[in-house]
N, C-alpha and C. Protein backbone atom coordinates (compact mmCIF):
# COMPACT_ATOMS: atom_id res chain seq x y z
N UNK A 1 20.46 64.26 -2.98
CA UNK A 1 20.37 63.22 -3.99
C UNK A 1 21.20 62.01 -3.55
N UNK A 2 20.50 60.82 -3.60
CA UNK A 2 21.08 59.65 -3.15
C UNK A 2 22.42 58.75 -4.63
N UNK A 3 23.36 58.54 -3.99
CA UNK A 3 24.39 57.80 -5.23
C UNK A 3 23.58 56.61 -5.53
N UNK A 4 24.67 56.37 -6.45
CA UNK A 4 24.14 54.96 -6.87
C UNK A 4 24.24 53.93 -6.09
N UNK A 5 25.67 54.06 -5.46
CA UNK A 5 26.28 53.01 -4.83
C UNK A 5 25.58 53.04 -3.30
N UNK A 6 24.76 54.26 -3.21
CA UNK A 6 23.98 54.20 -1.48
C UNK A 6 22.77 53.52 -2.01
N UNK A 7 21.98 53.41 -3.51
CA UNK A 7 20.67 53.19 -3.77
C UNK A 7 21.31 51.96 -3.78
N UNK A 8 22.17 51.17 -4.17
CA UNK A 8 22.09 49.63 -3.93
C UNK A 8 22.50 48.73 -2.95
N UNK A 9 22.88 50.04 -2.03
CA UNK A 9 23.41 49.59 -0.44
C UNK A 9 21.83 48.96 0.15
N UNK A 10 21.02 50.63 -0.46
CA UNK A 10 19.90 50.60 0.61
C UNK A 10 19.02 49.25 -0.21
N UNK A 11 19.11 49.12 -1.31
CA UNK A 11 17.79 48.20 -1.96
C UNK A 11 18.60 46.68 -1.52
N UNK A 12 19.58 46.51 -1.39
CA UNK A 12 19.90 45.43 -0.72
C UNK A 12 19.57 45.26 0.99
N UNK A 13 19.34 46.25 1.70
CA UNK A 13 19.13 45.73 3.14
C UNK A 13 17.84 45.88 3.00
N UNK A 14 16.76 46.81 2.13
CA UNK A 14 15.57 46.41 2.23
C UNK A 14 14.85 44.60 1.75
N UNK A 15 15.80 44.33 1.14
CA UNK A 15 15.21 43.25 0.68
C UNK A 15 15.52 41.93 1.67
N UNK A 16 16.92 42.35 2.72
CA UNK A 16 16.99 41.46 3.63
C UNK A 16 16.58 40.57 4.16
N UNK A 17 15.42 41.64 4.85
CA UNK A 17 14.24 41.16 5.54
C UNK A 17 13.36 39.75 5.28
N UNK A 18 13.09 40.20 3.93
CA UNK A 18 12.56 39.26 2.79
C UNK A 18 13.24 37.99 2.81
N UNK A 19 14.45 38.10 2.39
CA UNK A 19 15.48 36.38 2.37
C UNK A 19 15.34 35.75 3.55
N UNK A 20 15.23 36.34 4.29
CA UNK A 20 15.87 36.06 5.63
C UNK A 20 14.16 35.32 6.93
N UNK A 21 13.15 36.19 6.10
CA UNK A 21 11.98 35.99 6.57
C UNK A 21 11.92 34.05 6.54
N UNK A 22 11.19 33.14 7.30
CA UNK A 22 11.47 31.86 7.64
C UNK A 22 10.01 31.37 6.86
N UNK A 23 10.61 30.53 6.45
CA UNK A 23 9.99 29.66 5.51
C UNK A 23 8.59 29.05 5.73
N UNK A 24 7.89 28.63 5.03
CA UNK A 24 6.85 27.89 5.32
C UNK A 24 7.39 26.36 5.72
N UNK A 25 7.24 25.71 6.49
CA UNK A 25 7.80 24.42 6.43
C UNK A 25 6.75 23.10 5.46
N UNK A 26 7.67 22.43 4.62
CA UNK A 26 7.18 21.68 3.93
C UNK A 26 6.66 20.23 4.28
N UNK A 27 5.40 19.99 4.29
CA UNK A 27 4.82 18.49 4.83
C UNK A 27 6.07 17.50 4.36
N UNK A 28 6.30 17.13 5.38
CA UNK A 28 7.29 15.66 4.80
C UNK A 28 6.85 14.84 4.33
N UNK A 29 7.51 13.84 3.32
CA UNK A 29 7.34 12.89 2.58
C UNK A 29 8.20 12.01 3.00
N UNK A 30 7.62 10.78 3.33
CA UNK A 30 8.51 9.61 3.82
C UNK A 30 8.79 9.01 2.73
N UNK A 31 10.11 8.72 3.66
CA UNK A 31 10.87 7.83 2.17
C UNK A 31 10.31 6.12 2.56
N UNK A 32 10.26 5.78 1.24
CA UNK A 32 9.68 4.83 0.79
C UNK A 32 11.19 3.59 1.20
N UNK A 33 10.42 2.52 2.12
CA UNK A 33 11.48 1.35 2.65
C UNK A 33 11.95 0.74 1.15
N UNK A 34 13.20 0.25 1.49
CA UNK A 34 13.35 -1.07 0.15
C UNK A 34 13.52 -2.64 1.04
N UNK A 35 13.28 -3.44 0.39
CA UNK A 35 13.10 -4.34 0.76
C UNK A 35 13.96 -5.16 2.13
N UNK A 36 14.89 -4.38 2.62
CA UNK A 36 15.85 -4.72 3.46
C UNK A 36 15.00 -4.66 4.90
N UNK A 37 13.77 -3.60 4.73
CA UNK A 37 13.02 -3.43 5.91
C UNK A 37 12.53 -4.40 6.14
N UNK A 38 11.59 -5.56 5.34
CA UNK A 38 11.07 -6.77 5.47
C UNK A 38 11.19 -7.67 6.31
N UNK A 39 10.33 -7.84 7.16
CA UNK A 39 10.62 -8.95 7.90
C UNK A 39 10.26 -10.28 7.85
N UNK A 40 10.75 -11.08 7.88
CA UNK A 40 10.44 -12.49 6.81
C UNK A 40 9.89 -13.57 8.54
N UNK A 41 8.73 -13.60 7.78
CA UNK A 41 7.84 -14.43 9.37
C UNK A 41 8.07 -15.95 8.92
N UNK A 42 7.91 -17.05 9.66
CA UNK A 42 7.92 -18.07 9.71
C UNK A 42 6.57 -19.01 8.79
N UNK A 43 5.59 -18.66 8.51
CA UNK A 43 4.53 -19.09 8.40
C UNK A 43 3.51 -19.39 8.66
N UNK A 44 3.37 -18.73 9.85
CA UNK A 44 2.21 -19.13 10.78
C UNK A 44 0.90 -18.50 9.99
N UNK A 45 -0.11 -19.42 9.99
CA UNK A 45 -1.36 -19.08 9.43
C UNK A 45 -1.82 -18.02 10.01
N UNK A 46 -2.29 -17.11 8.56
CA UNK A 46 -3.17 -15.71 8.87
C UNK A 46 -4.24 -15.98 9.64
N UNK A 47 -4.73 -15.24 10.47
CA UNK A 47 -6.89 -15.37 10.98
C UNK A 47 -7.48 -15.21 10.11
N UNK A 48 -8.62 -15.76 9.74
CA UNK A 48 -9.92 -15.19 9.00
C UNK A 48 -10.35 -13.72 9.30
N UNK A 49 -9.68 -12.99 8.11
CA UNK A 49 -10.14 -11.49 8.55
C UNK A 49 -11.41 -11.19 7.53
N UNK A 50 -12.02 -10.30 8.57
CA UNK A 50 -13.41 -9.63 7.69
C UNK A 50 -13.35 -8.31 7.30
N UNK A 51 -13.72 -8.10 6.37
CA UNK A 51 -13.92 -6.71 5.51
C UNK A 51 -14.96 -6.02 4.77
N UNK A 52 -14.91 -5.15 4.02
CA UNK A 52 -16.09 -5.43 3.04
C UNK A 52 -15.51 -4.43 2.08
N UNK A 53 -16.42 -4.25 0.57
CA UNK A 53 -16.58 -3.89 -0.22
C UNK A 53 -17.02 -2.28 -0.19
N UNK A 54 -17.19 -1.63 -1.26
CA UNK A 54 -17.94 -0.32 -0.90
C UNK A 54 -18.83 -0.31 -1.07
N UNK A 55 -19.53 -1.18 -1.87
CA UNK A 55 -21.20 -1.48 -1.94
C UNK A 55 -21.76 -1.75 -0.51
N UNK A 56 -20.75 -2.62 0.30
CA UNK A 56 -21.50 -2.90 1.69
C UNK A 56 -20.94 -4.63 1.86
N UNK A 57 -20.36 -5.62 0.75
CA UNK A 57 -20.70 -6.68 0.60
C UNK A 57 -19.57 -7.23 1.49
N UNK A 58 -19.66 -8.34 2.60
CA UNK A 58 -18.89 -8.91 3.22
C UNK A 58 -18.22 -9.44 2.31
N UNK A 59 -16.72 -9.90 2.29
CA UNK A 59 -15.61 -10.03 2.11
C UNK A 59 -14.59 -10.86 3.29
N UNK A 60 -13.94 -12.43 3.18
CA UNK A 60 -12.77 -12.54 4.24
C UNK A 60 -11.49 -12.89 2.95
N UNK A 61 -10.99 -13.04 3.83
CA UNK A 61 -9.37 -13.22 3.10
C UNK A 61 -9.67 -15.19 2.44
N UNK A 62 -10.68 -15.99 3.12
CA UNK A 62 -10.91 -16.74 2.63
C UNK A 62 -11.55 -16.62 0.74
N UNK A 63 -11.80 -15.21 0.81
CA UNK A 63 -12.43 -15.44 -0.83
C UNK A 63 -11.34 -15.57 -1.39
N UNK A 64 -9.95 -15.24 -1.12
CA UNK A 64 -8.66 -15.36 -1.93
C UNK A 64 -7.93 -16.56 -1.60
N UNK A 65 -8.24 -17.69 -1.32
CA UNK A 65 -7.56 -19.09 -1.18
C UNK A 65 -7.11 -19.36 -2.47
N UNK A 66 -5.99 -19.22 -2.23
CA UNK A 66 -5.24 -20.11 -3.75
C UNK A 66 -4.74 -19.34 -4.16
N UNK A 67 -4.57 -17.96 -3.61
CA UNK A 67 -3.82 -16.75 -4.31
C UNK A 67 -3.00 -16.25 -3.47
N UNK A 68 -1.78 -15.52 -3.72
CA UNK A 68 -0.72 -14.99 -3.00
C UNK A 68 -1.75 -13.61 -2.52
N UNK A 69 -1.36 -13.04 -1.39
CA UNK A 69 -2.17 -12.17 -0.90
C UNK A 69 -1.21 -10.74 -0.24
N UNK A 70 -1.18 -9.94 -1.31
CA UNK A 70 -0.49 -8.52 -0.16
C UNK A 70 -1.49 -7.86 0.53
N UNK A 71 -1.39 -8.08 1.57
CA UNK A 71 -2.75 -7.35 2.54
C UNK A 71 -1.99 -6.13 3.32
N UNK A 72 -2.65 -5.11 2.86
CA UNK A 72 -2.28 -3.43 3.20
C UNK A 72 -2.80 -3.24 4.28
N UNK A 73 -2.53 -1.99 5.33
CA UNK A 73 -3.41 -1.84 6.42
C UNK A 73 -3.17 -0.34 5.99
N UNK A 74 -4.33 0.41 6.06
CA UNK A 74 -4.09 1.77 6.09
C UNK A 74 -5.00 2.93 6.06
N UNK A 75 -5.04 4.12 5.80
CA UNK A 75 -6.08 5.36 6.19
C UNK A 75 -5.91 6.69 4.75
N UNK A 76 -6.64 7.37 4.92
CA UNK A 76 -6.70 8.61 3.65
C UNK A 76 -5.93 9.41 4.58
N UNK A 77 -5.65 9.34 5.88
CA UNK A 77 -5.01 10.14 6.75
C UNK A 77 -3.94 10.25 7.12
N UNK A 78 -3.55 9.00 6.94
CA UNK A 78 -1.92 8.73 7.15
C UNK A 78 -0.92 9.04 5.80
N UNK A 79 0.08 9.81 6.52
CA UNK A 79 0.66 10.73 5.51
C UNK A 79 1.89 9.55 5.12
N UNK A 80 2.17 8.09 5.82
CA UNK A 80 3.18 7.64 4.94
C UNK A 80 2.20 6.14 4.24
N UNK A 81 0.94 6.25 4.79
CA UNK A 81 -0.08 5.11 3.57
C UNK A 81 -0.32 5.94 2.69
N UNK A 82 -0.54 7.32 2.49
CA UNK A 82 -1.08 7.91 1.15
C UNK A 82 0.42 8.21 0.56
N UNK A 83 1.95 8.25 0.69
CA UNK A 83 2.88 8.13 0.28
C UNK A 83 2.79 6.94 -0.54
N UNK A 84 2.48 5.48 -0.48
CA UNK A 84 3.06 4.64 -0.86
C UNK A 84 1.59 4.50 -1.89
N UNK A 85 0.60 4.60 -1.90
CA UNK A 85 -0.44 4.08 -2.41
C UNK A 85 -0.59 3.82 -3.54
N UNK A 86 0.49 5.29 -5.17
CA UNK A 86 0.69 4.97 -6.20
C UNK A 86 1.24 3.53 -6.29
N UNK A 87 2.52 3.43 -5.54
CA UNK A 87 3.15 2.31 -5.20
C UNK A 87 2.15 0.47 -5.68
N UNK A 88 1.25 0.77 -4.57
CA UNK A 88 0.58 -0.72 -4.59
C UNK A 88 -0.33 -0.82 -5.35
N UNK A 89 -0.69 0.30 -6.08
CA UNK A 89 -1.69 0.79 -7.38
C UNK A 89 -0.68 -0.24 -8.34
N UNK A 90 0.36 0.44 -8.56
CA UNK A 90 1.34 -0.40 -9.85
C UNK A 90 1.68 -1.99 -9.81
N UNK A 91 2.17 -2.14 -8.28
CA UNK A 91 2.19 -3.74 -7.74
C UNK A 91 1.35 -4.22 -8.70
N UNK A 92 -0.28 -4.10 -7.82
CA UNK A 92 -1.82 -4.73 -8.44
C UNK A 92 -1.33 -4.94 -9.59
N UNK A 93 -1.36 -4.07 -10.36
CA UNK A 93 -1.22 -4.57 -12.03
C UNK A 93 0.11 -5.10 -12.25
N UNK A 94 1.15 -5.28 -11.84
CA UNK A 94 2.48 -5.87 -12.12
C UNK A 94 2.30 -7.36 -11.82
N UNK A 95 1.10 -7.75 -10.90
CA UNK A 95 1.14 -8.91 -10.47
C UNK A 95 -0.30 -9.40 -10.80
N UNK A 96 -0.61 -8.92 -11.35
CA UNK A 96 -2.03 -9.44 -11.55
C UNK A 96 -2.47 -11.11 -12.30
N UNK A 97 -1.41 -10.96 -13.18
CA UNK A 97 -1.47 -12.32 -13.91
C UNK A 97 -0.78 -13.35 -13.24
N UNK A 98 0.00 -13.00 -11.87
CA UNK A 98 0.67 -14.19 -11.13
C UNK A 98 0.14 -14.96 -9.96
N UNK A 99 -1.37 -14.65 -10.19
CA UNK A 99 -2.30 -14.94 -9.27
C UNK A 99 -2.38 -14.32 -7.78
N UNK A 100 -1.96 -12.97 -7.73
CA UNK A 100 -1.25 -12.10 -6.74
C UNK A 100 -2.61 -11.00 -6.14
N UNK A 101 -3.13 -11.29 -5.18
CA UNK A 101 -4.28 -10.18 -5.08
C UNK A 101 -3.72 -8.67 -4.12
N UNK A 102 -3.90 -7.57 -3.82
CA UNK A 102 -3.60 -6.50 -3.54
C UNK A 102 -4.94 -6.13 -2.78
N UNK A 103 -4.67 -6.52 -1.61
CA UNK A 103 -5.93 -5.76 -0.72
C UNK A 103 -5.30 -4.81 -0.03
N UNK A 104 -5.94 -3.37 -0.32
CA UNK A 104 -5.74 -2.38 0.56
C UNK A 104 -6.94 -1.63 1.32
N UNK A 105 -6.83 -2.61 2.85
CA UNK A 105 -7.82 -2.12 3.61
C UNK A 105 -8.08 -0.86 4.35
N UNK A 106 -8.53 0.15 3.88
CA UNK A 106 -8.94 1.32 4.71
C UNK A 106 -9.47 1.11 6.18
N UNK A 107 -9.26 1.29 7.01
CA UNK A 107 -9.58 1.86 8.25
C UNK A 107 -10.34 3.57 8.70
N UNK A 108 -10.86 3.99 7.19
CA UNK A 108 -11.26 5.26 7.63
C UNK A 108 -12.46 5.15 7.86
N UNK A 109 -13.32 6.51 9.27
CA UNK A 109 -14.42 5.61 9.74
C UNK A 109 -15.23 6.28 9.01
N UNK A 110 -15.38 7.03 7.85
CA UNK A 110 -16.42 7.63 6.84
C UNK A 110 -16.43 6.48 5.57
N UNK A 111 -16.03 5.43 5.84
CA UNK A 111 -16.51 4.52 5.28
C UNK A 111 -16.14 4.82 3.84
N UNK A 112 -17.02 4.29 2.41
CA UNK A 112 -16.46 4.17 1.19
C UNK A 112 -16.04 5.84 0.49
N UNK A 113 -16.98 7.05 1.15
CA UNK A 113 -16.69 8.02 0.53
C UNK A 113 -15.22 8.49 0.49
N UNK A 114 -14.80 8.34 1.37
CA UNK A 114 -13.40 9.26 1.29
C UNK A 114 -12.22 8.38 0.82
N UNK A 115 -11.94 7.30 0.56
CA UNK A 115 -11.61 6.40 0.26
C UNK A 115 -11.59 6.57 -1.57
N UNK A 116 -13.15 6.69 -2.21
CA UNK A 116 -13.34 6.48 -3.24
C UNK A 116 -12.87 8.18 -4.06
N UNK A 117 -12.65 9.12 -2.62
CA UNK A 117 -12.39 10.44 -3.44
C UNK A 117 -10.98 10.04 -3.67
N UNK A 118 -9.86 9.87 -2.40
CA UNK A 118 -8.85 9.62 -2.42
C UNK A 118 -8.23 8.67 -3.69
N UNK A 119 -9.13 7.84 -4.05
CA UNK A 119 -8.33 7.12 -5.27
C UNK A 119 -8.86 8.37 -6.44
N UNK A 120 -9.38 9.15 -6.51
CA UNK A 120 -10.22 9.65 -7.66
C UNK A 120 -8.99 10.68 -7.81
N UNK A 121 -8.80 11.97 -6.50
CA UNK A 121 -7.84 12.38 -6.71
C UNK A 121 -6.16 12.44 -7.02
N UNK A 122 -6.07 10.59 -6.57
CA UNK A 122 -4.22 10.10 -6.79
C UNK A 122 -4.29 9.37 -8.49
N UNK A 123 -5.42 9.24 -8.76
CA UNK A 123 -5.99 8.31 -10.09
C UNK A 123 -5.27 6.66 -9.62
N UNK A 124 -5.76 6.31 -8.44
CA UNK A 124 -5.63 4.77 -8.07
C UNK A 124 -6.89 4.28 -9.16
N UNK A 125 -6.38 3.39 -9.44
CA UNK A 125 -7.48 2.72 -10.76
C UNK A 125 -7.63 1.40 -10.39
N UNK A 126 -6.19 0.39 -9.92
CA UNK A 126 -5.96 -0.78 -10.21
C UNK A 126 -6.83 -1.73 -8.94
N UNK A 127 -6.51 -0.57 -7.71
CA UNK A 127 -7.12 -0.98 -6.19
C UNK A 127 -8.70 -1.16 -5.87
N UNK A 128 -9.14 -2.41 -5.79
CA UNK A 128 -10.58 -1.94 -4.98
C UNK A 128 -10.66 -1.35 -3.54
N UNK A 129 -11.97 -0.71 -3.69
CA UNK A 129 -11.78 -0.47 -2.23
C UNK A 129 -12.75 -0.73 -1.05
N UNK A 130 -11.97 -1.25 -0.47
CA UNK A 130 -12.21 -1.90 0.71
C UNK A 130 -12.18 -1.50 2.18
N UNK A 131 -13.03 -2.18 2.98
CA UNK A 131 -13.03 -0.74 4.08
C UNK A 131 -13.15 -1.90 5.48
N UNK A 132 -12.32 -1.61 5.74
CA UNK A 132 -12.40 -2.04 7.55
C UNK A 132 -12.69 -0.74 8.69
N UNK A 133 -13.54 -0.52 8.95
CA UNK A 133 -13.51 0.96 9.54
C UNK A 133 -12.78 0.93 11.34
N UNK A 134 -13.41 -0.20 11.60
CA UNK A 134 -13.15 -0.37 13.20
C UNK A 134 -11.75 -0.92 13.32
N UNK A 135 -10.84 -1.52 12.28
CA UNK A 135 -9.99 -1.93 12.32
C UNK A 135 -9.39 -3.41 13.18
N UNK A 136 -10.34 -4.11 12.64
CA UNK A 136 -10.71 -5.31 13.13
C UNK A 136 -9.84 -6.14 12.47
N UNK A 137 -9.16 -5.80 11.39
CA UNK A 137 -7.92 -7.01 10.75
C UNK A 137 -7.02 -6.59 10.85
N UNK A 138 -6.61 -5.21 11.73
CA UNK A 138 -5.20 -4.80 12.10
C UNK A 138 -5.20 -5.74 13.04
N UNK A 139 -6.04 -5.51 14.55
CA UNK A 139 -5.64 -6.28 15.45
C UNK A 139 -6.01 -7.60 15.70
N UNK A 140 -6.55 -8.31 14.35
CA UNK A 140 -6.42 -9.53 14.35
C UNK A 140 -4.80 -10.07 14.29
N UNK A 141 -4.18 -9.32 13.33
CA UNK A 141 -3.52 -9.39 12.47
C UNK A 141 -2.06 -9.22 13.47
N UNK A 142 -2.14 -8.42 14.68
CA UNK A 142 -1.65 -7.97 15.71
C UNK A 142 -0.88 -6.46 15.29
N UNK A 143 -0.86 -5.63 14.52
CA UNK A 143 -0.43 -4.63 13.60
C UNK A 143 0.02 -3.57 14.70
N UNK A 144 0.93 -3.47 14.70
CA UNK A 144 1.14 -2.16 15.93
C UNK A 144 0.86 -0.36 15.14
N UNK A 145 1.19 -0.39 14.10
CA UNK A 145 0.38 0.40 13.35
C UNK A 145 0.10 0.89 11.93
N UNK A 146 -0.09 1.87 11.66
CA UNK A 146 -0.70 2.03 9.97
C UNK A 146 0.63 2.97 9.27
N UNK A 147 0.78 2.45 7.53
CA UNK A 147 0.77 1.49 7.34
C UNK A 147 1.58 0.12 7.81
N UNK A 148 0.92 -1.01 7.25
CA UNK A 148 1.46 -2.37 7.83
C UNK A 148 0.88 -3.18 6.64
N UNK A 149 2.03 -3.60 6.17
CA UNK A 149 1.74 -5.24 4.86
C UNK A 149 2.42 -5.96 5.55
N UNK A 150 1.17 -7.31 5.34
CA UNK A 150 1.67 -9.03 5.19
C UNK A 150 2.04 -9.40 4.24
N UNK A 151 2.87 -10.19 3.60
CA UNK A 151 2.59 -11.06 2.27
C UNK A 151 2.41 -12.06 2.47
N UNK A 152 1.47 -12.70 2.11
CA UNK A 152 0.61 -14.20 2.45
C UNK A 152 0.55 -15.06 1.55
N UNK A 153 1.15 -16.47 1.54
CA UNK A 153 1.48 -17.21 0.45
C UNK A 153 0.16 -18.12 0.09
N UNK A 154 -0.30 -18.40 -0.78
CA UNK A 154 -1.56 -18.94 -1.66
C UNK A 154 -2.29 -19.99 -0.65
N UNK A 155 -1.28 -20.42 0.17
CA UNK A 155 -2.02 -21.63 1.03
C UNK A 155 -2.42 -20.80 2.71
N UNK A 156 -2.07 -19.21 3.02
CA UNK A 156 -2.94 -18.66 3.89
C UNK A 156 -1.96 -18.19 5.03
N UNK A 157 -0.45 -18.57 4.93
CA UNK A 157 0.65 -18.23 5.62
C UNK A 157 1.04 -17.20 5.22
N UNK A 158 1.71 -16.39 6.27
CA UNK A 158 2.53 -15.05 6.52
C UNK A 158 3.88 -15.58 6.09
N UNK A 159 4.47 -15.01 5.09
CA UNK A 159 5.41 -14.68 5.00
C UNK A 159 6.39 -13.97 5.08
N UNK A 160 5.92 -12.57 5.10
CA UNK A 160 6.78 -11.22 5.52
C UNK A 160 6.12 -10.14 5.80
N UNK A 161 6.22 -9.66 6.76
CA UNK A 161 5.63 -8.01 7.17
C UNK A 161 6.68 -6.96 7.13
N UNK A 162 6.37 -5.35 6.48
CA UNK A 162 6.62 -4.16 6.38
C UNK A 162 5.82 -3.54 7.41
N UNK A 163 6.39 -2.89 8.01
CA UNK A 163 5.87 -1.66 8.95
C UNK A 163 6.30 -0.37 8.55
N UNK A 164 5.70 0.54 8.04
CA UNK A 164 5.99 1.56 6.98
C UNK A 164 5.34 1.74 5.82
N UNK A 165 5.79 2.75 5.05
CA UNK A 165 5.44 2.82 3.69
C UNK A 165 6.60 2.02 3.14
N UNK A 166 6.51 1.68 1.58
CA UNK A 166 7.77 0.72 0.96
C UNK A 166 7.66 1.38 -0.90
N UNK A 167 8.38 1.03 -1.17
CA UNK A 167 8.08 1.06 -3.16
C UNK A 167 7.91 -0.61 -3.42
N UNK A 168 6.76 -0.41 -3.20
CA UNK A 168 6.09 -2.07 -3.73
C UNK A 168 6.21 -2.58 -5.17
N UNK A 169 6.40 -1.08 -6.04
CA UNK A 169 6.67 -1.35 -7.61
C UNK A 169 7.94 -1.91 -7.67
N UNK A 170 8.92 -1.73 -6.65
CA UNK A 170 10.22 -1.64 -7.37
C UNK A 170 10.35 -3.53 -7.52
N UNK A 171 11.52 -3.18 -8.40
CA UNK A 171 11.78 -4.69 -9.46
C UNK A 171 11.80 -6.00 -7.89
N UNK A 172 12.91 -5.34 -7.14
CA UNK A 172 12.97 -6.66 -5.80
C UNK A 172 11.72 -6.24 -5.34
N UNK A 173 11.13 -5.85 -4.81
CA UNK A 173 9.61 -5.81 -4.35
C UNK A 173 8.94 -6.62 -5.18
N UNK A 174 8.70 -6.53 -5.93
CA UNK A 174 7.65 -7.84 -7.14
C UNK A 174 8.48 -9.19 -7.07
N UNK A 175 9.58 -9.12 -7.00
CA UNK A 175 10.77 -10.39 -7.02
C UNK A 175 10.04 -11.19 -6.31
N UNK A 176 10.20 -10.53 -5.00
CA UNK A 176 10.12 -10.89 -3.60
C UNK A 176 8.75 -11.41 -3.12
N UNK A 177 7.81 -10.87 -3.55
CA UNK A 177 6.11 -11.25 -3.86
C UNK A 177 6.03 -12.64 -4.29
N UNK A 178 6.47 -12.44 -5.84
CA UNK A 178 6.27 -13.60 -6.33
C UNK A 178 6.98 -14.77 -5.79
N UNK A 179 7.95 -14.68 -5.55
CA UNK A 179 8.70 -15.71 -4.83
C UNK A 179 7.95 -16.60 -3.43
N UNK A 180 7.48 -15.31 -2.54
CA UNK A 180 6.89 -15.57 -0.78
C UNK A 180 5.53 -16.34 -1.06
N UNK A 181 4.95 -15.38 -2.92
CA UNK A 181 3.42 -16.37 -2.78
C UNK A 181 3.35 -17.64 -3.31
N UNK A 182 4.65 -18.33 -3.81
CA UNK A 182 4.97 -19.64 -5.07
C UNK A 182 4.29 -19.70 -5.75
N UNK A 183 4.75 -20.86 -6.81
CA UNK A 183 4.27 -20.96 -7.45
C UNK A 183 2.49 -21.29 -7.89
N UNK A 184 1.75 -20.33 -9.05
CA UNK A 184 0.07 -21.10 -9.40
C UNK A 184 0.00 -22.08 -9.34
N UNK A 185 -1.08 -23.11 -9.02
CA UNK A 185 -1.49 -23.81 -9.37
C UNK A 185 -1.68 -24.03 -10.73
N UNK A 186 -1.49 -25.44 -10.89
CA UNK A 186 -1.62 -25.49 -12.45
C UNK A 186 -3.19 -25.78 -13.01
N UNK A 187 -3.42 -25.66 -14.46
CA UNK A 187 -4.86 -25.06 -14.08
C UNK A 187 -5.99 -26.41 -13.84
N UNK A 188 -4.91 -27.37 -14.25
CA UNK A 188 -6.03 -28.48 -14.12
C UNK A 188 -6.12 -28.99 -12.41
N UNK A 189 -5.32 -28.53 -11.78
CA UNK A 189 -5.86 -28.87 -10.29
C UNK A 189 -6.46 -27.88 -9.70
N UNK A 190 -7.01 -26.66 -10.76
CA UNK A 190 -8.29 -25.62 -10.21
C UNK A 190 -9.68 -26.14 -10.84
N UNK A 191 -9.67 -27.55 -10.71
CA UNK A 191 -10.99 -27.97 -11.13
C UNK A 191 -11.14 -28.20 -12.37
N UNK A 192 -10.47 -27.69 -13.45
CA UNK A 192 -10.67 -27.76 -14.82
C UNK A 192 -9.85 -29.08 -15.61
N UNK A 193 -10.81 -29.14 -15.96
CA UNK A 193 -10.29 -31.21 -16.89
C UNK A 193 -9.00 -30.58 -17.40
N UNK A 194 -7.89 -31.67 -17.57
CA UNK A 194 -6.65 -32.37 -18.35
C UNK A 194 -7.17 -32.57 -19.22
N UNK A 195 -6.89 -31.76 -20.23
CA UNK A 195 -7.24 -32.77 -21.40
C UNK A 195 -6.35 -33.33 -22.18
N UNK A 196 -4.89 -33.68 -21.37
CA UNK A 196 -4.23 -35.19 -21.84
C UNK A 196 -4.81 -35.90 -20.71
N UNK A 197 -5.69 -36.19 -20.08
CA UNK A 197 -6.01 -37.43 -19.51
C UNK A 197 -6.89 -38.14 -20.11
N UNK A 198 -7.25 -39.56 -19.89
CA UNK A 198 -8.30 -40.30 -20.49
C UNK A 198 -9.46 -40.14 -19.89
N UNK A 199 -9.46 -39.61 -18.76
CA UNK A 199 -10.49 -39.78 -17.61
C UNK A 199 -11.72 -38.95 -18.22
């Protein structure tokens, strides 16, 4: 007959094994840059980049003249662009009324499907999606790799590039947006009459 004190000798080294057995290792999650990563460019005018829609419909960065522009570079594959993506989901709508557009260009080469699952399964709502497959506005753009944001001020200049994922929601991240894209236009020099003028 076994004691007590041998039955909890033994049920402790059987279970050893167990503790001691090595872990599954956990996919990493990159940490998200804060704004210190930023690199603040001079202004040199963006290229005319081309894109499109998921319907199929051509798209350049010229349809957004007059608007501050965060232009995303990125994939459903890349494990620190699908890190940040809630991220520029929240931006979009944090900036939406400051005349602030949020392009996040896919580079995946299955085109709109996987793209449109990927927002379905993170519940991205705010983002269209847009698809560069060949990746023709990274290396316009000169992008060494994915992800990669510009922020582009309303008149078509670079203002700052991230290389990384970032928290685009956070409070200096929007600061910092609004600031790089200046100030709207006011609305009567978007074509629409003064109506304190006599004219």
């Amino acid at each position: 007959m076994v004691s007590s004190k041998r039955r909890a000798v033994l049920a402790a080294v059987l279970t050893l094994p167990v503790a001691l057995a090595p872990r599954k290792p956990r996919a990493a999650t990159p940490d998200l840059a804060d704004l210190s990563r930023l690199q603040l460019k001079d202004g040199a005018a963006v290229p005319e980049l081309h894109f499109s829609t998921a319907d199929g419909t051509a798209r350049t960065l010229a349809d957004y003249a007059g608007q501050g522009v965060v232009l995303n570079l990125w994939a459903t594959w890349c494990v620190p662009c699908v890190a940040e993506m809630p991220a520029l989901d929240a931006l979009a709508r944090l900036v939406a009324g400051d005349g602030v557009a949020v392009l996040a260009l896919s580079s995946d080469r299955g085109g709109a499907p996987p793209v449109e699952r990927f927002y379905r399964d993170k519940n991205i709502r705010t983002l269209p999606v847009l698809l560069d497959p060949r990746g023709d506005a990274a290396r316009a753009v000169g992008a060494r790799g994915i992800p990669t944001t510009l922020l582009i001020d309303r008149a078509g200049k670079e203002r700052g590039r991230l290389e990384g994922a970032a928290d685009w929601a956070s409070a200096e991240f929007v600061a910092a947006i609004r600031r790089m894209a200046g100030p709207a236009a006011p609305a009567h020099s978007l074509g629409k009459p003064d109506r304190g003028s006599n004219a």
